[in-house]
Protein backbone atom coordinates (compact mmCIF):
# COMPACT_ATOMS: atom_id res chain seq x y z
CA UNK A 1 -34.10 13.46 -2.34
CA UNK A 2 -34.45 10.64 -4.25
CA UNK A 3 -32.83 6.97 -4.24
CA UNK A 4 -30.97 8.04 -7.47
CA UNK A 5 -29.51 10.94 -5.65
CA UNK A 6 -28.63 9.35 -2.37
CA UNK A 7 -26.67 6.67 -4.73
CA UNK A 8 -24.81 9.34 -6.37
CA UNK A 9 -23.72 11.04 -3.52
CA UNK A 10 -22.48 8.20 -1.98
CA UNK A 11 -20.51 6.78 -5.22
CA UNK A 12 -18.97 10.08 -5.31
CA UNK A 13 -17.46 10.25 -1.77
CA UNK A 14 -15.57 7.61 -2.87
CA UNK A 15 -11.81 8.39 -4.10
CA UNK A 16 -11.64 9.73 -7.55
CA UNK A 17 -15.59 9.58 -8.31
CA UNK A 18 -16.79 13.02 -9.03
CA UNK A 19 -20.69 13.85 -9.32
CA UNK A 20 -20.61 13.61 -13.17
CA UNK A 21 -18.74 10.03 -12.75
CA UNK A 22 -20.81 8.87 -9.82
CA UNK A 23 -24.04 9.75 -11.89
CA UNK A 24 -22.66 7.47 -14.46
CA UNK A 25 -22.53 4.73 -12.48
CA UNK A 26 -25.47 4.86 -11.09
CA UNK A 27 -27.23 5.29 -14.48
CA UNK A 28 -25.30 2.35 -15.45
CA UNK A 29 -26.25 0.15 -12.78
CA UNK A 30 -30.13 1.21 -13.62
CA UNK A 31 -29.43 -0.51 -16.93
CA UNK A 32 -27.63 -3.57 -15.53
CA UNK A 33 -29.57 -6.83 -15.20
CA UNK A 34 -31.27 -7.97 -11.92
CA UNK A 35 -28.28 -11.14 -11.94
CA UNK A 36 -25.25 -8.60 -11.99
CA UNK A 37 -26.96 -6.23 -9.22
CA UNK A 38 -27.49 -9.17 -6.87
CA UNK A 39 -24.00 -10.07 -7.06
CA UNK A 40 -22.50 -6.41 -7.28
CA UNK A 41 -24.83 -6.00 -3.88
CA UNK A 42 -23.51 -9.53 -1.93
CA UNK A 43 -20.31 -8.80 -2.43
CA UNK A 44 -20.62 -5.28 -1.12
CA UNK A 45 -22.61 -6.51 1.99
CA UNK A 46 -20.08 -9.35 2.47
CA UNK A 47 -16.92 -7.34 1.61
CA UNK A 48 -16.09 -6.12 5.71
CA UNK A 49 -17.32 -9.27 6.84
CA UNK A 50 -14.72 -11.48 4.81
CA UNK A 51 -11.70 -9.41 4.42
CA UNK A 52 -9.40 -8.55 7.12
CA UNK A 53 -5.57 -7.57 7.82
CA UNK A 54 -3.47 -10.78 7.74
CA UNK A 55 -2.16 -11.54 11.62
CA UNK A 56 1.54 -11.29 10.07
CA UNK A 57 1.76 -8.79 7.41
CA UNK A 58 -1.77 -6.40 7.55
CA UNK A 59 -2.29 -6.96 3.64
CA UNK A 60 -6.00 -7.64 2.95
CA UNK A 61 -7.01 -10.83 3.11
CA UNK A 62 -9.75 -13.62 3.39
CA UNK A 63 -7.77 -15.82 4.77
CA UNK A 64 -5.10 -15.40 7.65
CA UNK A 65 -2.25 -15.77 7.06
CA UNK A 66 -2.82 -14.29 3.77
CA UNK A 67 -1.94 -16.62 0.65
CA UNK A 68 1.18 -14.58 0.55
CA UNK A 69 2.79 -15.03 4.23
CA UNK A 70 1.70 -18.68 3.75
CA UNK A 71 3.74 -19.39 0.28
CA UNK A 72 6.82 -21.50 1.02
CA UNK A 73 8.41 -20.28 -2.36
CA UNK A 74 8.34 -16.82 -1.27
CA UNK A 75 11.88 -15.20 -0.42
CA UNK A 76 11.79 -14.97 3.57
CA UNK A 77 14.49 -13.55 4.01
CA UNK A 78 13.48 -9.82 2.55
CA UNK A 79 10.40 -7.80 3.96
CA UNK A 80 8.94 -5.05 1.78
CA UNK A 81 7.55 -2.54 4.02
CA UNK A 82 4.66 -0.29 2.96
CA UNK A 83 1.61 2.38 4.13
CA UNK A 84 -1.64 0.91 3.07
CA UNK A 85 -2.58 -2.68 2.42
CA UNK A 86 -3.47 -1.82 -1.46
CA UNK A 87 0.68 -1.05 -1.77
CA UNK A 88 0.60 -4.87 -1.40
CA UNK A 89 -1.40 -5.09 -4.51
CA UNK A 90 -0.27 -2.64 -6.84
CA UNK A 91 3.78 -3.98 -6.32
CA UNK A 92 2.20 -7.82 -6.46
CA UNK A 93 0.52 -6.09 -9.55
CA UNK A 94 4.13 -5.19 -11.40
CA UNK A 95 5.46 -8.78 -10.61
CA UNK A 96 9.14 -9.05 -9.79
CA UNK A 97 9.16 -8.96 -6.08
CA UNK A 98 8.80 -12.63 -4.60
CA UNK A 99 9.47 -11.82 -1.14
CA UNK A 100 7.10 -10.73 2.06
CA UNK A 101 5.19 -7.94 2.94
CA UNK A 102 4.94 -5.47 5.96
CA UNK A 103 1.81 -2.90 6.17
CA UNK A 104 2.42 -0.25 8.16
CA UNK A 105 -1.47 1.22 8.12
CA UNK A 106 -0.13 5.14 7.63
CA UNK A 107 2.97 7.12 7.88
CA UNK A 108 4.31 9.12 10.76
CA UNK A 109 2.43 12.43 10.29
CA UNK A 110 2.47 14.74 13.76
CA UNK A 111 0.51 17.34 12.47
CA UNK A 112 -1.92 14.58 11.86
CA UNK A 113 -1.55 12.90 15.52
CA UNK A 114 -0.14 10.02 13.70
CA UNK A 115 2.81 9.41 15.83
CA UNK A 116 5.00 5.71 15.55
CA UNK A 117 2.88 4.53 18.44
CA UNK A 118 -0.19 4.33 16.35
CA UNK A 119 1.23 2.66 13.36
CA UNK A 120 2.52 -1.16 13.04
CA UNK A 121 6.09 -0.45 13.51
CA UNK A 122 6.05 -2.83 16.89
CA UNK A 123 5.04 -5.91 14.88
CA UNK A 124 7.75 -5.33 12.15
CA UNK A 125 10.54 -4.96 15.13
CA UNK A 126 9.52 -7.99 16.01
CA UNK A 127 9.68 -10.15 12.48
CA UNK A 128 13.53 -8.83 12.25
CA UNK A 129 14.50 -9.96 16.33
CA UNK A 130 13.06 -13.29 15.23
CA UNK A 131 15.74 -13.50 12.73
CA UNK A 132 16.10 -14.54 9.44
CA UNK A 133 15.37 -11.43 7.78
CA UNK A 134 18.39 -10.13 5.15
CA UNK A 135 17.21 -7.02 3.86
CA UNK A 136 14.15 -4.40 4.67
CA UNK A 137 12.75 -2.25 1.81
CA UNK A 138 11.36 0.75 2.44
CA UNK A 139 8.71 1.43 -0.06
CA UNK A 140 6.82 4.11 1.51
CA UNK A 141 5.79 7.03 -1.00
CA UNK A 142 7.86 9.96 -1.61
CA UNK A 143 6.33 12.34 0.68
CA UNK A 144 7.47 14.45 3.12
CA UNK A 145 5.76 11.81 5.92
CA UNK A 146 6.44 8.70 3.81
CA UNK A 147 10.38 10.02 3.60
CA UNK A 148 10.64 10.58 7.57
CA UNK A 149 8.53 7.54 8.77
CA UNK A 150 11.00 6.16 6.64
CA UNK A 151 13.99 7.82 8.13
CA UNK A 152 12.54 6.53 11.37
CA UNK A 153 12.31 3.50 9.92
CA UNK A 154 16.11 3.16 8.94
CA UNK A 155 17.61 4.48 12.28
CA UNK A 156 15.02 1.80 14.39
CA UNK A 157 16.22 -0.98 12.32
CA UNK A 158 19.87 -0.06 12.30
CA UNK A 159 20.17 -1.71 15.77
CA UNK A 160 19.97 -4.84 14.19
CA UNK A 161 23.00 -4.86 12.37
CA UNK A 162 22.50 -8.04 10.75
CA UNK A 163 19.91 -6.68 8.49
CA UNK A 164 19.98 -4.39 5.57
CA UNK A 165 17.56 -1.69 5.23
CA UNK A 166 17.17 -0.27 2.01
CA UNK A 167 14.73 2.20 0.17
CA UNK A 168 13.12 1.70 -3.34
CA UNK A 169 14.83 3.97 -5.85
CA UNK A 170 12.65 7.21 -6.83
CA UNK A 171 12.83 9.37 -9.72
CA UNK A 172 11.90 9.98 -13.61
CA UNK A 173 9.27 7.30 -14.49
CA UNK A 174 9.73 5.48 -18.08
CA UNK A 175 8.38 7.46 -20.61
CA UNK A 176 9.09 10.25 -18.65
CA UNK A 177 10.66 13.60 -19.68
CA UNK A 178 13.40 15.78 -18.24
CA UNK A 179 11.68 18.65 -19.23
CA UNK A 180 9.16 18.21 -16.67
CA UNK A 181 10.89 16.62 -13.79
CA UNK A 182 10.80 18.70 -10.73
CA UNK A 183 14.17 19.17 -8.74
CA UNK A 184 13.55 16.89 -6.32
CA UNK A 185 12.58 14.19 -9.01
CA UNK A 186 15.43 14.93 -10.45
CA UNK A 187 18.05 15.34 -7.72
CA UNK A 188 16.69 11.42 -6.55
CA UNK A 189 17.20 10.09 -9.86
CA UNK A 190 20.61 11.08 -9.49
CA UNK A 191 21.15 9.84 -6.30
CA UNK A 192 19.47 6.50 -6.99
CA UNK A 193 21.48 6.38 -10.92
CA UNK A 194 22.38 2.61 -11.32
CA UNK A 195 24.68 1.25 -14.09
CA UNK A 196 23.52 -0.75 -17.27
């Protein structure tokens, strides 16, 4: 086995890369120039080393507190709460949402061993007793696990009756079609119907 094959095979263990797509980027980085492939390698070497859950909020980050637990023009007073540190990014991503993050780091998945114990429910307990907090969204994915850890979620923070919990709305995307909506899809959209 060859360096060209050891590359591929590791580019396609990553999420999404294929063989055929992790050959392509391999063959592409043959053709880069020496300048780009310096870089492209530094920044892989250095990527673990720099980056590391915020102390506050378990987003990524470089520096802790991350930039966004550190803005003063962010909305304190609401906490998104979500499974994986890149759910910070993608809702940062859509804009809208100016108030704080909470990572959770998974969802509660028994089967898995994943019980609340092992996730970063303690830490989000206590940002609410500190007070301040309005509102908690739960934005955890529409999954069997992401809908109980969320349930969980709800009944844990119901004790502190000062604070709202909420869930993100779920159901037919824009663009979407009715046609192909599955029942659930379409008994949430329903449920979550808003007026205009």
């Amino acid at each position: 086995m060859n360096i060209i094959d050891e590359l591929t095979g590791s580019f396609s263990r990553l999420p999404g890369i294929g063989k055929k797509s992790a050959a392509r980027i391999v063959n592409h980085l043959l053709k880069a120039d020496k300048i780009y492939m310096h870089n492209f390698a530094r920044q892989l070497t250095e990527l673990q080393e720099k980056i590391k859950p915020c102390s506050v909020c378990g987003a990524w980050t470089e520096n802790d507190p991350c930039p966004i637990c550190s803005n003063p023009v962010r909305d304190r007073t609401l906490i998104c709460v979500v499974e994986q540190p890149q759910d910070v990014q993608t809702i940062e991503g859509a804009g809208g949402y100016t108030g704080l993050y909470h990572v959770l780091g998974g969802v509660i998945a028994p089967l898995e061993g994943v019980g609340p114990d092992q996730l970063n429910i303690a830490s989000l307990v206590s940002r609410v007793q500190q007070g301040g907090i309005s509102e908690i969204i739960i934005a955890t994915n529409p999954t069997f696990e992401g809908d109980s850890t969320a349930l969980y979620l709800q009944r844990l923070l119901s004790e502190h009756s000062e604070v709202k919990v909420t869930r993100l709305a779920t159901g037919i995307p824009v663009g979407g079609d009715l046609e192909y909506a599955d029942r659930l899809t379409l008994a949430r959209s329903f449920r979550g119907r808003s007026t205009f």
